[in-house]
N, C-alpha and C. Protein backbone atom coordinates (compact mmCIF):
# COMPACT_ATOMS: atom_id res chain seq x y z
N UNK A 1 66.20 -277.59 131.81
CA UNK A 1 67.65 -277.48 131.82
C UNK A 1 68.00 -276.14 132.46
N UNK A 2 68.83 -276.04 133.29
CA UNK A 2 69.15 -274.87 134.00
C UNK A 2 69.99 -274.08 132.85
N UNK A 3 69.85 -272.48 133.40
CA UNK A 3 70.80 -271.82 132.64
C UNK A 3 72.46 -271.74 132.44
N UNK A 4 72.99 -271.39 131.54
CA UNK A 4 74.36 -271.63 131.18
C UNK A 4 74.83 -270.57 132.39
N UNK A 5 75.88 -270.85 133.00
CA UNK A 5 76.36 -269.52 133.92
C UNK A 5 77.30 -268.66 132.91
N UNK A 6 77.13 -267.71 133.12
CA UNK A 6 78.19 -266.45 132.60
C UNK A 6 79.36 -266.92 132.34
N UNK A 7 80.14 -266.66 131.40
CA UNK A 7 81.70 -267.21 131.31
C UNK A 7 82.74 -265.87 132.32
N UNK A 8 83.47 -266.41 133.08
CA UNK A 8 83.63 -265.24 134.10
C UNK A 8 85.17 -264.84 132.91
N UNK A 9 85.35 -263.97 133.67
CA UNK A 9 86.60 -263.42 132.62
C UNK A 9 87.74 -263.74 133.61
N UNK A 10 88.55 -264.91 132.82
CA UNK A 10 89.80 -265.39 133.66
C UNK A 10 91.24 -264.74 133.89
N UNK A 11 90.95 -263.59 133.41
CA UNK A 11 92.46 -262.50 134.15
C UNK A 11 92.49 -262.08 135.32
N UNK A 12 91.28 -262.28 135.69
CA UNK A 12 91.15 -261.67 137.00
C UNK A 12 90.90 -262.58 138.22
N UNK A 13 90.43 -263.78 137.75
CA UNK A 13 90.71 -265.37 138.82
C UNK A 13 92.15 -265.91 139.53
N UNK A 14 92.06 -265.68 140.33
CA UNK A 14 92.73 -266.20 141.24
C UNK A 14 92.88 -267.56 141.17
N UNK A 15 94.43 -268.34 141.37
CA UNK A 15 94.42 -269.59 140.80
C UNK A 15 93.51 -270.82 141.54
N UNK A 16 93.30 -270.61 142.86
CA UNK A 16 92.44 -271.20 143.41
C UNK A 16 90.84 -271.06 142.88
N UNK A 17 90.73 -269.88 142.72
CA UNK A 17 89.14 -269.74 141.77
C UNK A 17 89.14 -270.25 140.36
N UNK A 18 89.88 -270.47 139.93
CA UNK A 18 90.28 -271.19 138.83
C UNK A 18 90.16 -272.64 138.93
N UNK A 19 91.20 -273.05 140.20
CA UNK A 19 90.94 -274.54 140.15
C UNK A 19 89.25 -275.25 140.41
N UNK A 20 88.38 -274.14 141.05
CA UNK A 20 87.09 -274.68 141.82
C UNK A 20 86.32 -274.13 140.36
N UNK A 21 86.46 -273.67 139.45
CA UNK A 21 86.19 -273.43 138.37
C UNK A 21 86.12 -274.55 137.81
N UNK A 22 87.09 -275.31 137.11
CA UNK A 22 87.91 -276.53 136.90
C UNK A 22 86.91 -277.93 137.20
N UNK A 23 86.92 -277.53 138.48
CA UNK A 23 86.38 -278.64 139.22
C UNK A 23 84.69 -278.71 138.95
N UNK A 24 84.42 -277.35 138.87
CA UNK A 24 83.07 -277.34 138.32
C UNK A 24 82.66 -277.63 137.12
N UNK A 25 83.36 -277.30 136.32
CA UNK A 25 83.37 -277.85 135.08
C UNK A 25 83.48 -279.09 134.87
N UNK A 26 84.40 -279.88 135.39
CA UNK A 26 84.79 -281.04 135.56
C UNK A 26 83.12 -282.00 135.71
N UNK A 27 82.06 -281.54 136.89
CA UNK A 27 81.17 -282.20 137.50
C UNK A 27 79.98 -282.02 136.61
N UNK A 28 80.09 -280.88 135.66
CA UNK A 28 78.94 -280.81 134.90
C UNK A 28 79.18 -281.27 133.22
N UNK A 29 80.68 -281.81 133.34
CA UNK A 29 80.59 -282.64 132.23
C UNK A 29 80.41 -284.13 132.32
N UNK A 30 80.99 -284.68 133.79
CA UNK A 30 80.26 -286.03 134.15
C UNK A 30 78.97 -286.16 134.16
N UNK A 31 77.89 -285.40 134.65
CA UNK A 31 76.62 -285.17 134.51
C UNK A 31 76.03 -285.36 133.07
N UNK A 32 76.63 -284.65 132.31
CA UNK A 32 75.92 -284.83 130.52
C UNK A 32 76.23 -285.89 130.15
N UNK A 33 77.59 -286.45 130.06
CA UNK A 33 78.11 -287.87 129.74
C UNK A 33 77.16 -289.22 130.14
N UNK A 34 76.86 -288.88 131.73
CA UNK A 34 76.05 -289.78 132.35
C UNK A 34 74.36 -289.98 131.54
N UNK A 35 74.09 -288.83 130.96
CA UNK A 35 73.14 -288.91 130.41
C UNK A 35 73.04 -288.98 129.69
N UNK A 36 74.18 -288.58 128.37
CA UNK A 36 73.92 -289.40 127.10
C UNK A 36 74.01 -290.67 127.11
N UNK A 37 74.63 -291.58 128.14
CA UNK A 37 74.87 -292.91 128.04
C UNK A 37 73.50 -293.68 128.42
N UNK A 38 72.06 -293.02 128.85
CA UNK A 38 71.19 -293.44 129.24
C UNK A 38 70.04 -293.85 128.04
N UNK A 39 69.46 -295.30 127.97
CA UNK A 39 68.89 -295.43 126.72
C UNK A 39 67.65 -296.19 127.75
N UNK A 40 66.53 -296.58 127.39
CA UNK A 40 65.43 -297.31 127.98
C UNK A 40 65.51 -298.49 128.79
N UNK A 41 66.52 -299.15 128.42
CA UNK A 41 66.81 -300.61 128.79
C UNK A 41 67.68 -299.72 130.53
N UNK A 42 68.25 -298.44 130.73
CA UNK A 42 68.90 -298.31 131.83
C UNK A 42 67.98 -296.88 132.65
N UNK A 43 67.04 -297.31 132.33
CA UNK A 43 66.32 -295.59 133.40
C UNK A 43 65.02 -296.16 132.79
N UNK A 44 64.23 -294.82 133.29
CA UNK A 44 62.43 -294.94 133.06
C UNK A 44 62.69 -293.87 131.49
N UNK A 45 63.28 -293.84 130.99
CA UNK A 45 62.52 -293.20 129.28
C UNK A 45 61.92 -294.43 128.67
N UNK A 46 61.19 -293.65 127.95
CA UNK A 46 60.40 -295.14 126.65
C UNK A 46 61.01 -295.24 125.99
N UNK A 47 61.02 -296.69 125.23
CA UNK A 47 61.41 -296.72 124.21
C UNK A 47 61.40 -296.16 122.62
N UNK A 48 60.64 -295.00 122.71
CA UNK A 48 60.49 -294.70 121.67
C UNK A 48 61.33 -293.48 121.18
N UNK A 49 62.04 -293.51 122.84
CA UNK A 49 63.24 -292.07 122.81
C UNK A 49 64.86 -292.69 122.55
N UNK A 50 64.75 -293.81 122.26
CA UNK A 50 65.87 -294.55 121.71
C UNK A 50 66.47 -294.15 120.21
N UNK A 51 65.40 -293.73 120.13
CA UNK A 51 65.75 -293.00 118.35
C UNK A 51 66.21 -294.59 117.49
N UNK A 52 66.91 -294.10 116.27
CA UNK A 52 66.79 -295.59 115.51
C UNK A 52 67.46 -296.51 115.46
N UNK A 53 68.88 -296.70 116.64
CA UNK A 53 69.69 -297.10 116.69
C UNK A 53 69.33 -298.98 116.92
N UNK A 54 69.50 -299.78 116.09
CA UNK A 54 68.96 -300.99 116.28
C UNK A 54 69.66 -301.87 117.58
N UNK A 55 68.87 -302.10 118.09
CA UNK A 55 69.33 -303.26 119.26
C UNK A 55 69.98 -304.21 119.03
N UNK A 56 71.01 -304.73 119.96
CA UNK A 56 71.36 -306.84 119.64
C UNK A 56 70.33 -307.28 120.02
N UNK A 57 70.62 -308.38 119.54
CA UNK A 57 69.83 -309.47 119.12
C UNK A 57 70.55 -310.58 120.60
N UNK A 58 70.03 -310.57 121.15
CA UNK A 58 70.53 -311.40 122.51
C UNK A 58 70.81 -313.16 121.71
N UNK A 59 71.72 -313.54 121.72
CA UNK A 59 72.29 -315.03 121.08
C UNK A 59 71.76 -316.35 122.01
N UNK A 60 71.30 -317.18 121.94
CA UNK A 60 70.71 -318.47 122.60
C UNK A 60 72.14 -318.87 123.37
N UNK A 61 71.72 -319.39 124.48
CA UNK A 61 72.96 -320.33 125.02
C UNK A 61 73.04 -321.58 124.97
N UNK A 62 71.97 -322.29 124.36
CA UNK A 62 71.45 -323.40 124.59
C UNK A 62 72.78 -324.11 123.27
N UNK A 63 72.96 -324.95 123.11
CA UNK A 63 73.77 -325.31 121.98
C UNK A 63 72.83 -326.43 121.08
N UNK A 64 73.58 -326.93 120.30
CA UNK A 64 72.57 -327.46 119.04
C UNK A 64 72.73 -329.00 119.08
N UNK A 65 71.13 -329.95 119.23
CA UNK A 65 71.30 -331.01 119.70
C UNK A 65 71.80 -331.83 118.28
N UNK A 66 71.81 -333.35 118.54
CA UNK A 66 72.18 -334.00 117.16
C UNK A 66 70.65 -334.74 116.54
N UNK A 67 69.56 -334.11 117.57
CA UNK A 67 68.12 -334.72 116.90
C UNK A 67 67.87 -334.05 115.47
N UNK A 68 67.02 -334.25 114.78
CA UNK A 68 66.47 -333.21 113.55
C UNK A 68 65.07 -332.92 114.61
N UNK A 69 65.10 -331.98 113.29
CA UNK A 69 63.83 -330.97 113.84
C UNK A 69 62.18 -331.59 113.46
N UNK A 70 61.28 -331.40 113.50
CA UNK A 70 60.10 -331.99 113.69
C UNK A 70 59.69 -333.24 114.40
N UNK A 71 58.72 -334.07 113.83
CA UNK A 71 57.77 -335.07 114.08
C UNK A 71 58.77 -336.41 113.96
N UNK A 72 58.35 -337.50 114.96
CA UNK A 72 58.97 -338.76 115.06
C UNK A 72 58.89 -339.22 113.67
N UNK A 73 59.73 -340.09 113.16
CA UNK A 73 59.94 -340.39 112.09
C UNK A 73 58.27 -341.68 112.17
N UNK A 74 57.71 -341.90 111.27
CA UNK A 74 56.32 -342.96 111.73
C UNK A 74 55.11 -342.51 112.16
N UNK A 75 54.99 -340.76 111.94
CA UNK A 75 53.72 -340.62 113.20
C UNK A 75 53.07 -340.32 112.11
């Protein structure tokens, strides 16, 4: 992780150095965001850096026939 930059002292910024300030700030908080939103299923980490948060359960699409379940009735 790179180092934190200095907090500059803003009495003396010029409003344009201010806004590119702003803007920098702006790009290195999209950056962290982007990476907390990253879990195994969306990049190369393992799964074991998922920590304990339980997964869905992906739901069948198939729908439910009117047979019963097992062996022909006779076998």
């Amino acid at each position: 992780m790179p180092p934190k930059p200095p907090r500059p002292d803003l009495t003396h910024l010029s409003e344009q150095d201010k806004d590119r300030l702003i803007d920098a700030l702006f790009a290195r908080l999209d950056a962290v965001e982007a990476r907390l939103g990253m879990n195994s299923e969306n990049s190369s980490k393992p799964p074991s850096t998922d920590g304990l948060a339980k997964k869905k359960k992906t739901q069948s699409l198939r729908g439910s026939s009117d047979k019963k379940a097992g062996a022909q009735e006779g076998h």
